[in-house]
N, C-alpha and C. Protein backbone atom coordinates (compact mmCIF):
# COMPACT_ATOMS: atom_id res chain seq x y z
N UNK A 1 39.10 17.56 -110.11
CA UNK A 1 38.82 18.30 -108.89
C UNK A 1 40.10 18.45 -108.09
N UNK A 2 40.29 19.71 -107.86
CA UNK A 2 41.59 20.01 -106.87
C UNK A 2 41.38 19.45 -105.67
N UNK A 3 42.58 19.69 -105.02
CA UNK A 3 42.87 19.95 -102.90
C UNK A 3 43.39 20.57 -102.62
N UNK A 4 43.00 21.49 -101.73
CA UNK A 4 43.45 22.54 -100.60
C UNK A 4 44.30 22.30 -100.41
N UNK A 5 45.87 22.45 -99.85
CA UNK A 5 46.20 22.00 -99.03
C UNK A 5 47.04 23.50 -98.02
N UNK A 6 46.59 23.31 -97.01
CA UNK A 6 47.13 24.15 -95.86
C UNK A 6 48.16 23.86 -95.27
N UNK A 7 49.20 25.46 -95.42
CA UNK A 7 50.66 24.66 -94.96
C UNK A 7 50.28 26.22 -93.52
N UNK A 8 50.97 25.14 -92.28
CA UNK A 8 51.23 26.10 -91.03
C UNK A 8 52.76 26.29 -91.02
N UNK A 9 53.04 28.06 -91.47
CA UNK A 9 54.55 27.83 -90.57
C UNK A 9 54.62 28.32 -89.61
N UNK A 10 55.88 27.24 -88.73
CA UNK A 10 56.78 27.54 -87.74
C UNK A 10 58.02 27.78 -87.56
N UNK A 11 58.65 27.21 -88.62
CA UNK A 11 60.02 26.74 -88.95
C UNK A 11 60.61 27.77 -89.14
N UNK A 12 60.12 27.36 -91.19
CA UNK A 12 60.56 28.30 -92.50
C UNK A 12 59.70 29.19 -92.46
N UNK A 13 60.37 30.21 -93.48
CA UNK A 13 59.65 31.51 -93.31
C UNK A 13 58.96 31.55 -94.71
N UNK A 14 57.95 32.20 -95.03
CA UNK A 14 56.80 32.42 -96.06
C UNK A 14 57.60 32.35 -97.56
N UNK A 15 58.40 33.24 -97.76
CA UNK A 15 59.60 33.18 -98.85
C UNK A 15 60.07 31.40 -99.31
N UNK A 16 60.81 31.25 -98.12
CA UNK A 16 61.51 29.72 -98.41
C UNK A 16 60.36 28.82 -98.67
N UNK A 17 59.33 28.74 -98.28
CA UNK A 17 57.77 28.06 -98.73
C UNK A 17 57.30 27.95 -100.00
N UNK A 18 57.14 29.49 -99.70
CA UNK A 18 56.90 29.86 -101.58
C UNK A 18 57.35 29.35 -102.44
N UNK A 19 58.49 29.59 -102.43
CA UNK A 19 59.63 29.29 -103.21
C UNK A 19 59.81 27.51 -103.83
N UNK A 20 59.60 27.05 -102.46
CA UNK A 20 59.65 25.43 -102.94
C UNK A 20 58.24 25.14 -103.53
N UNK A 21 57.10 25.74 -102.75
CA UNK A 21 56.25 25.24 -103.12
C UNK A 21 56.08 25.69 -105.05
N UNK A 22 56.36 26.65 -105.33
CA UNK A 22 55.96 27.32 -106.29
C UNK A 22 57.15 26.59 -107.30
N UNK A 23 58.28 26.34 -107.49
CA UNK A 23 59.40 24.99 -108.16
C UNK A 23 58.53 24.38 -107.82
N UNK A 24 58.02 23.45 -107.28
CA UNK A 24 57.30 22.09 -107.04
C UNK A 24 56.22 22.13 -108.25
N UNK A 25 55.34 23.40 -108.11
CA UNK A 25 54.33 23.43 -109.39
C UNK A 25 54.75 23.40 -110.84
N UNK A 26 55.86 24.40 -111.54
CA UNK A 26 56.20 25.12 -112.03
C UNK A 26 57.13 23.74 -112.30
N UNK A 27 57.81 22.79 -111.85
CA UNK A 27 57.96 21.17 -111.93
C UNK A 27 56.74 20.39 -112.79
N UNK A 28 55.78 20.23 -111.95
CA UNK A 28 54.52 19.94 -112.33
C UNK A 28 54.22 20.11 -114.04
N UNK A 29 54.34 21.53 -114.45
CA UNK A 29 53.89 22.09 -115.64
C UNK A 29 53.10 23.41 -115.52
N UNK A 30 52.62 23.55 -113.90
CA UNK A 30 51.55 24.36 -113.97
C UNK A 30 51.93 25.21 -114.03
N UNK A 31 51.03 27.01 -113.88
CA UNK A 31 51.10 28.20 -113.76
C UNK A 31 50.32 28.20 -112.81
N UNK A 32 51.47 29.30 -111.79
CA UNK A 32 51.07 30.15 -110.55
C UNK A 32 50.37 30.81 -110.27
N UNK A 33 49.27 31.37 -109.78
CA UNK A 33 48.89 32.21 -109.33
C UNK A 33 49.10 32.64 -107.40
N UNK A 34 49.97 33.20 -107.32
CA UNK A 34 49.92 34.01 -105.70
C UNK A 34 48.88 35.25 -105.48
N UNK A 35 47.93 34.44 -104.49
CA UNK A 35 47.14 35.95 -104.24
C UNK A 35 47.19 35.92 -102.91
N UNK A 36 47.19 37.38 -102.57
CA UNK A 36 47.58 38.05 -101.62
C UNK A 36 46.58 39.14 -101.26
N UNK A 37 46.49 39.68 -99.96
CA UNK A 37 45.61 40.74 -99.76
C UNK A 37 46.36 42.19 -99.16
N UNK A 38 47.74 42.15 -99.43
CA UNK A 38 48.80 43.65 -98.86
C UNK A 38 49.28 43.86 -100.25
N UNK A 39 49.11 44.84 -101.05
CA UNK A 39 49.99 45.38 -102.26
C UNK A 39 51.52 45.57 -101.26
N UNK A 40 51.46 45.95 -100.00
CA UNK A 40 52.89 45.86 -99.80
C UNK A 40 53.71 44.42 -99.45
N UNK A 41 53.15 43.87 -99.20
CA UNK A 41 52.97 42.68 -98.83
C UNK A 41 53.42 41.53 -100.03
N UNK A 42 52.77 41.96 -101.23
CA UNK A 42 52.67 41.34 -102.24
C UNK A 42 54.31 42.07 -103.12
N UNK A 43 54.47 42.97 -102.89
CA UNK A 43 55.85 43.84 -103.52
C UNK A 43 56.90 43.01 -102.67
N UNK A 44 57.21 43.06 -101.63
CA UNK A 44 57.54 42.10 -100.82
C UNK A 44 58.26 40.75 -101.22
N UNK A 45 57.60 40.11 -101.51
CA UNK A 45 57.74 39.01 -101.73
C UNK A 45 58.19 38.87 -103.24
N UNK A 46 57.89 39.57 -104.20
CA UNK A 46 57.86 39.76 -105.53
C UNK A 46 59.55 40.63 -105.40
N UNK A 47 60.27 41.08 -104.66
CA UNK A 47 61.49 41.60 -104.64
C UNK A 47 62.23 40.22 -104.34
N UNK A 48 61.91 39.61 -102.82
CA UNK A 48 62.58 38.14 -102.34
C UNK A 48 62.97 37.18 -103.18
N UNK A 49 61.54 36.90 -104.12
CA UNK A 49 61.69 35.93 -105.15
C UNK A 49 63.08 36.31 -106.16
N UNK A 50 62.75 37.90 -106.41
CA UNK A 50 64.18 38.29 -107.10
C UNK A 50 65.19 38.09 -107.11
N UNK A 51 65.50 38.24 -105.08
CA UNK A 51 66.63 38.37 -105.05
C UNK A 51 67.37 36.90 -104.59
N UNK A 52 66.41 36.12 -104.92
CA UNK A 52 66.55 34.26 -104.31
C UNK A 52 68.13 33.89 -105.02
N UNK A 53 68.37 32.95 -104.67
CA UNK A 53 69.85 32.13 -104.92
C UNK A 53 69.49 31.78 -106.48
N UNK A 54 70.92 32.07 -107.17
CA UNK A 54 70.81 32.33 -108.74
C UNK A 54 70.13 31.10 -108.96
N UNK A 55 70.27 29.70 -108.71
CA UNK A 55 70.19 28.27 -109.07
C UNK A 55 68.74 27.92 -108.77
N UNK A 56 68.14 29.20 -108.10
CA UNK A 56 66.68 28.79 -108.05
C UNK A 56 66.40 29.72 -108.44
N UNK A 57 66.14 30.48 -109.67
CA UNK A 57 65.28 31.78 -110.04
C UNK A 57 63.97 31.00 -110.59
N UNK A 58 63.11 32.00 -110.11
CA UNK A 58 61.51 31.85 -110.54
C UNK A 58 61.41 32.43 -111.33
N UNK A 59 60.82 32.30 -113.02
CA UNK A 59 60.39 33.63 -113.03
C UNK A 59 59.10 33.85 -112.90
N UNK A 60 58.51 35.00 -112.67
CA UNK A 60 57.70 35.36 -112.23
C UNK A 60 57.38 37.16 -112.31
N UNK A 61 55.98 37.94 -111.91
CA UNK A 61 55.25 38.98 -112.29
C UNK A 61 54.71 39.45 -111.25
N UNK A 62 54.56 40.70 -111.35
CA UNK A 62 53.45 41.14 -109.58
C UNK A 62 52.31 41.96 -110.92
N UNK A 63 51.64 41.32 -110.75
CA UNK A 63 50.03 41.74 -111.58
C UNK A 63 50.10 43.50 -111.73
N UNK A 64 49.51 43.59 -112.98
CA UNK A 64 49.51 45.10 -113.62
C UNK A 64 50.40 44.99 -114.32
N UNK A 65 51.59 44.36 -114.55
CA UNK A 65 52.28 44.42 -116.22
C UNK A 65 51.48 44.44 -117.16
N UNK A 66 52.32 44.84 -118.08
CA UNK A 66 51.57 44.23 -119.55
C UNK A 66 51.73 43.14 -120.16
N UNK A 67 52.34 41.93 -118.99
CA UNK A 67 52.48 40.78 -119.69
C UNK A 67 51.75 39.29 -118.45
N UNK A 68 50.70 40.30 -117.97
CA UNK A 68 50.28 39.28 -116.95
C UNK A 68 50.04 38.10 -117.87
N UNK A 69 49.49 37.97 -118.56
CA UNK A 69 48.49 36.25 -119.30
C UNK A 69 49.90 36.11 -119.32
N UNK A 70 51.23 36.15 -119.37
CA UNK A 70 51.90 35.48 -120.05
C UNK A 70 53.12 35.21 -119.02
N UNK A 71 52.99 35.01 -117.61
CA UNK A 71 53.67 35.40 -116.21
C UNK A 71 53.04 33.91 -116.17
N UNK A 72 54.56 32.67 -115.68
CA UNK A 72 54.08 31.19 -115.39
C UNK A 72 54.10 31.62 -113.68
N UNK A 73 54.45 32.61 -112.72
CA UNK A 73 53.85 32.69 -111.72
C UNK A 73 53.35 34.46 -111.46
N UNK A 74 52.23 34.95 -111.37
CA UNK A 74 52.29 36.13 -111.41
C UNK A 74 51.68 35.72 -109.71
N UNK A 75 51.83 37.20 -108.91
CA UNK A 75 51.42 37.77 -108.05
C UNK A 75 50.98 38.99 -107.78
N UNK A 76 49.52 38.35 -106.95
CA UNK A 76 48.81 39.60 -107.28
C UNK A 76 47.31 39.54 -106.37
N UNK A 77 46.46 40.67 -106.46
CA UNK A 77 45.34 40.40 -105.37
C UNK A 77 43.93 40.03 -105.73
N UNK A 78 43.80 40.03 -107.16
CA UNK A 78 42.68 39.16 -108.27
C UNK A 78 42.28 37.74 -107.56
N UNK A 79 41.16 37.62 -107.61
CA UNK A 79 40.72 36.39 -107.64
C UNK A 79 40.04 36.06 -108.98
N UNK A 80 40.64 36.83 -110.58
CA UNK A 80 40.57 36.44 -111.74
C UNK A 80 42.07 35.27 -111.72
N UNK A 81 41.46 34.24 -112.60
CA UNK A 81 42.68 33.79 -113.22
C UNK A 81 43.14 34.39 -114.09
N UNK A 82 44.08 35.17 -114.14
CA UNK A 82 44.96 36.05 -115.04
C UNK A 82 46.37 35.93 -115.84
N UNK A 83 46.38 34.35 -115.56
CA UNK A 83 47.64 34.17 -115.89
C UNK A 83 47.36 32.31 -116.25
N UNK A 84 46.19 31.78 -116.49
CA UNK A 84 45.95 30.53 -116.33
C UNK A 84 46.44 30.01 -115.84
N UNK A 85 46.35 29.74 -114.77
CA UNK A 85 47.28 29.52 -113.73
C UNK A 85 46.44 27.99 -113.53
N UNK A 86 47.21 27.31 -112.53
CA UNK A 86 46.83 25.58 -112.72
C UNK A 86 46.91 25.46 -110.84
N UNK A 87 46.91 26.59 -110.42
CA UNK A 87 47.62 26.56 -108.40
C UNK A 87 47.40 28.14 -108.12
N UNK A 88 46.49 28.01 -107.02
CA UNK A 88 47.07 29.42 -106.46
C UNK A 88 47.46 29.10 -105.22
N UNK A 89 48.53 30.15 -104.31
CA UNK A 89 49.27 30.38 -103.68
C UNK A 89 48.15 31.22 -102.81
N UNK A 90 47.60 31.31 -101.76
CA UNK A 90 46.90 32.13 -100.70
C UNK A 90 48.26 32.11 -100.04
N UNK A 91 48.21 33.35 -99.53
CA UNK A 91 49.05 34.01 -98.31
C UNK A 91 48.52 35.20 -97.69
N UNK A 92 48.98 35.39 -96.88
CA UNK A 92 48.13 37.30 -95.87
C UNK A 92 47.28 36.89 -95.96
N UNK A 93 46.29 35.76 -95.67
CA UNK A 93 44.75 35.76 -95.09
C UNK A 93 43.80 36.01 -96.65
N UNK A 94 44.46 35.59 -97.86
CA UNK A 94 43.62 35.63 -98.95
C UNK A 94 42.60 34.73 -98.91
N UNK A 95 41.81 34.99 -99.28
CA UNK A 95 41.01 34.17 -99.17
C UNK A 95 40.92 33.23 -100.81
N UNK A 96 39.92 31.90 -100.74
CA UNK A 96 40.24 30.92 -101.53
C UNK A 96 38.32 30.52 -101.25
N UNK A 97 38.02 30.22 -102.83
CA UNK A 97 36.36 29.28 -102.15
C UNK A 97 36.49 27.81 -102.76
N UNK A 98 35.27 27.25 -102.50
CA UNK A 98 35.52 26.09 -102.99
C UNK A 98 35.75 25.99 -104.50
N UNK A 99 34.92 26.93 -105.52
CA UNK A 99 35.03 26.95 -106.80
C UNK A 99 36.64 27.26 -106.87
N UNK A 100 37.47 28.01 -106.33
CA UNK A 100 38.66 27.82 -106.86
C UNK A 100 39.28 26.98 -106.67
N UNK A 101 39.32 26.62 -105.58
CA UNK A 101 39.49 24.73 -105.66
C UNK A 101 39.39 23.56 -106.66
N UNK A 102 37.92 23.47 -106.91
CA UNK A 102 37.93 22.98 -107.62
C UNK A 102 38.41 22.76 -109.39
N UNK A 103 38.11 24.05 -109.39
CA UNK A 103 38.70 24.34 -110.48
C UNK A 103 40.15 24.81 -111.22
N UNK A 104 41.09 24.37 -109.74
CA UNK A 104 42.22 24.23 -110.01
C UNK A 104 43.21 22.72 -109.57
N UNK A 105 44.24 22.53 -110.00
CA UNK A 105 44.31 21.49 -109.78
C UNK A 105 45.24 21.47 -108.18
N UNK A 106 45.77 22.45 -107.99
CA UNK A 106 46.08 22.24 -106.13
C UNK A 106 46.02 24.16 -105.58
N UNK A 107 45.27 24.07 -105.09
CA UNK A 107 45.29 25.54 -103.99
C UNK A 107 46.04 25.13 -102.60
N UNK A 108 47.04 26.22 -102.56
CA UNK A 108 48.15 26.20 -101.13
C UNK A 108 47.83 27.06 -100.95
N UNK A 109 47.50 27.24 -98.99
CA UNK A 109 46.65 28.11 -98.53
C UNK A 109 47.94 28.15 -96.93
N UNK A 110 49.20 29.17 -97.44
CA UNK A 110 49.76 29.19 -96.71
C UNK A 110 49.73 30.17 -94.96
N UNK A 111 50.21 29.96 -94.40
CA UNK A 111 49.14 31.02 -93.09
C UNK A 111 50.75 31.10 -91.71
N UNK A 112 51.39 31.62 -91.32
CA UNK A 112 52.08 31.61 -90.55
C UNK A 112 51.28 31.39 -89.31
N UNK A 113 52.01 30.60 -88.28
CA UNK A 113 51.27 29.40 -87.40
C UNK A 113 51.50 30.32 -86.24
N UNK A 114 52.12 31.60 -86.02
CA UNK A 114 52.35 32.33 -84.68
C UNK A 114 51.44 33.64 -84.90
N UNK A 115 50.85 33.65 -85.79
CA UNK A 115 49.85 34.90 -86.25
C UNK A 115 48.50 35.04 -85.60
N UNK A 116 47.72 35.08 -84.70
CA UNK A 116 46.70 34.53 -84.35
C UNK A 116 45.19 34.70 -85.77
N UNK A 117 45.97 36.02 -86.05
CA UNK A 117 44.85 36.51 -87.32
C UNK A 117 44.97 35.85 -88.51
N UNK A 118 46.14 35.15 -88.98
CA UNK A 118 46.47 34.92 -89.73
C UNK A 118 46.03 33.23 -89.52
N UNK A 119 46.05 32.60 -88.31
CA UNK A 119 45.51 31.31 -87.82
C UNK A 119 44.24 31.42 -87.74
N UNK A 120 43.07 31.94 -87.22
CA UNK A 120 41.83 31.88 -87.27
C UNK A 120 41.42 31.93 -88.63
N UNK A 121 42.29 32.77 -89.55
CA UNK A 121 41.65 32.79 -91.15
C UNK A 121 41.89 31.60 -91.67
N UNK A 122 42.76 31.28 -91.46
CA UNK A 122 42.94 29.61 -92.31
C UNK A 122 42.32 28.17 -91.50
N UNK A 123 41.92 28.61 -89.91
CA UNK A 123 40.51 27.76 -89.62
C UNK A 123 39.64 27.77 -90.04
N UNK A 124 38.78 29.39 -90.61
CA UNK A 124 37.61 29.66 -91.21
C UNK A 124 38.01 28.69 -92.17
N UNK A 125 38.96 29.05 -93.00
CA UNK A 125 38.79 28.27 -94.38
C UNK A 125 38.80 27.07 -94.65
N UNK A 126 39.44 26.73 -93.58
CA UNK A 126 39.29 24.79 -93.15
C UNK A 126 37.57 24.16 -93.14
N UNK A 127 37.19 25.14 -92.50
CA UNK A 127 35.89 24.53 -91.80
C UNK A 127 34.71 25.22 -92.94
N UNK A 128 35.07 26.04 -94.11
CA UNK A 128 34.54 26.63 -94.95
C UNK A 128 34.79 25.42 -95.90
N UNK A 129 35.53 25.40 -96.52
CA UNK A 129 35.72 24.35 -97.36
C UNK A 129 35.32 22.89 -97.10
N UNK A 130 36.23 22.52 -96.07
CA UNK A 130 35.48 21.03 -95.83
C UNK A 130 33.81 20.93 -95.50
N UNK A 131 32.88 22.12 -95.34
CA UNK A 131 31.66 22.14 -95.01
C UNK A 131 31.42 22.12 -96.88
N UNK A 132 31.72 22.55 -98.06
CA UNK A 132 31.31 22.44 -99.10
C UNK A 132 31.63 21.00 -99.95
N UNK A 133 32.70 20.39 -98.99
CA UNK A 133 32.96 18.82 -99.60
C UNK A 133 33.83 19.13 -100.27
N UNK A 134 35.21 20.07 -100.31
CA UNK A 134 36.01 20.01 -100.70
C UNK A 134 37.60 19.05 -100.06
N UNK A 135 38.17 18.47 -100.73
CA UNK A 135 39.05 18.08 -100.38
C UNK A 135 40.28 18.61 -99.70
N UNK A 136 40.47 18.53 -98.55
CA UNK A 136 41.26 19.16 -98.00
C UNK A 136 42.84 18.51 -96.96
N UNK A 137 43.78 19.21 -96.66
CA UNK A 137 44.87 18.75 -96.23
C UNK A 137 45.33 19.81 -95.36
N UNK A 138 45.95 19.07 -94.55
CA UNK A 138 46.53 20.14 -93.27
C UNK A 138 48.16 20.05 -93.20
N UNK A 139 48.75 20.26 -93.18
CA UNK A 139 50.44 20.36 -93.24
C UNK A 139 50.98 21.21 -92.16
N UNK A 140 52.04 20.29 -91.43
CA UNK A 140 52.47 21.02 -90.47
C UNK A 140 54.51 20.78 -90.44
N UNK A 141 54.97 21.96 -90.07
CA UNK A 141 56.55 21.35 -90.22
C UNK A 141 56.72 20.72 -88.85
N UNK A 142 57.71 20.19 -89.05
CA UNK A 142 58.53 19.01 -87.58
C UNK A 142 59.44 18.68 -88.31
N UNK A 143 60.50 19.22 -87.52
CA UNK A 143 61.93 19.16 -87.45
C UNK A 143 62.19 19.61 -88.86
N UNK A 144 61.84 20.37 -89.78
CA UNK A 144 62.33 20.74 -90.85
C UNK A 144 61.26 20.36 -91.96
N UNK A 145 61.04 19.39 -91.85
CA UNK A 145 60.06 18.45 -92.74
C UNK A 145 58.68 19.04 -92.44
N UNK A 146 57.83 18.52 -93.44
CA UNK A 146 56.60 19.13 -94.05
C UNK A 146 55.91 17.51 -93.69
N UNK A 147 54.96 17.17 -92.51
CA UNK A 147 54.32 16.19 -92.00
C UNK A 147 52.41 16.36 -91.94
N UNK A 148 52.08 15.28 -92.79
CA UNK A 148 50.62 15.52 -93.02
C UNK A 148 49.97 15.41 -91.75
N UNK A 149 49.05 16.30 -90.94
CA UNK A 149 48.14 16.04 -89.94
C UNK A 149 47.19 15.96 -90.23
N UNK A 150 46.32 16.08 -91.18
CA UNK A 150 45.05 16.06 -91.10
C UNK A 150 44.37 16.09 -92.73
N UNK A 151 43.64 15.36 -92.70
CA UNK A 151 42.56 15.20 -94.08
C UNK A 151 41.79 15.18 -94.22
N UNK A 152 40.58 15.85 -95.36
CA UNK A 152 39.22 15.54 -95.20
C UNK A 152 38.89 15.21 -96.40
């Protein structure tokens, strides 16, 4: 059974997040999944990752190739696993249920912390999830660092 875990930024910006968080998995063994709800949004980020510092290249897919199953992080707006992915990445207010949770081994449910729209969606999903008994985590930055506030 997976855990949620919800990161608020203030700091770092969505990119530099990604980025670690997605090395951190991709460390792990797993495959990525980033879902997103802006095709521009999602192009976006799928250029950033590109153009990241040589010593950290991802590789990685923005969904509709012809080589999605085979993309260790694809991005994209499916809530198919399309890439067996072992993590998905929520960002732009994607949404996440408990079955994907569970059935993955960590969902990051990232949400910029000055967004108000972008903050009420990742309360819903707090209070959505922990109402189904999913395991959940709250993450907040201070001073640079990534500090646990909250658990269920």
């Amino acid at each position: 059974m997976g855990v949620a875990m919800f990161y608020q930024l203030q700091e770092k910006t969505l990119v530099d997040t990604l980025r670690m968080l997605v090395d951190k998995s991709l460390s792990a063994g797993w495959r990525v999944a980033v879902r997103g709800t802006n095709p521009m949004g999602l192009e976006a980020l799928d250029k950033a990752l590109w153009l990241g510092p040589e010593d950290g290249f991802l590789p990685h897919g923005l969904q509709g190739g012809d080589h999605d199953a085979a993309q260790p992080v694809l991005l994209g707006q499916s809530s198919e696993n399309l890439n067996n992915a072992s993590c998905i990445m929520a960002v732009h207010s994607a949404d996440v249920s408990a079955d994907d949770v569970t059935g993955m081994e960590r969902v990051c449910i990232i949400f910029d912390g000055y967004d108000e729209d972008e903050l009420t969606h990742a309360r819903g999903q707090w209070k959505a999830l922990k109402a189904a008994g999913v395991s959940a985590q709250y993450w907040a930055e201070d001073g640079g660092r990534w500090v646990k506030k909250a658990e269920s």
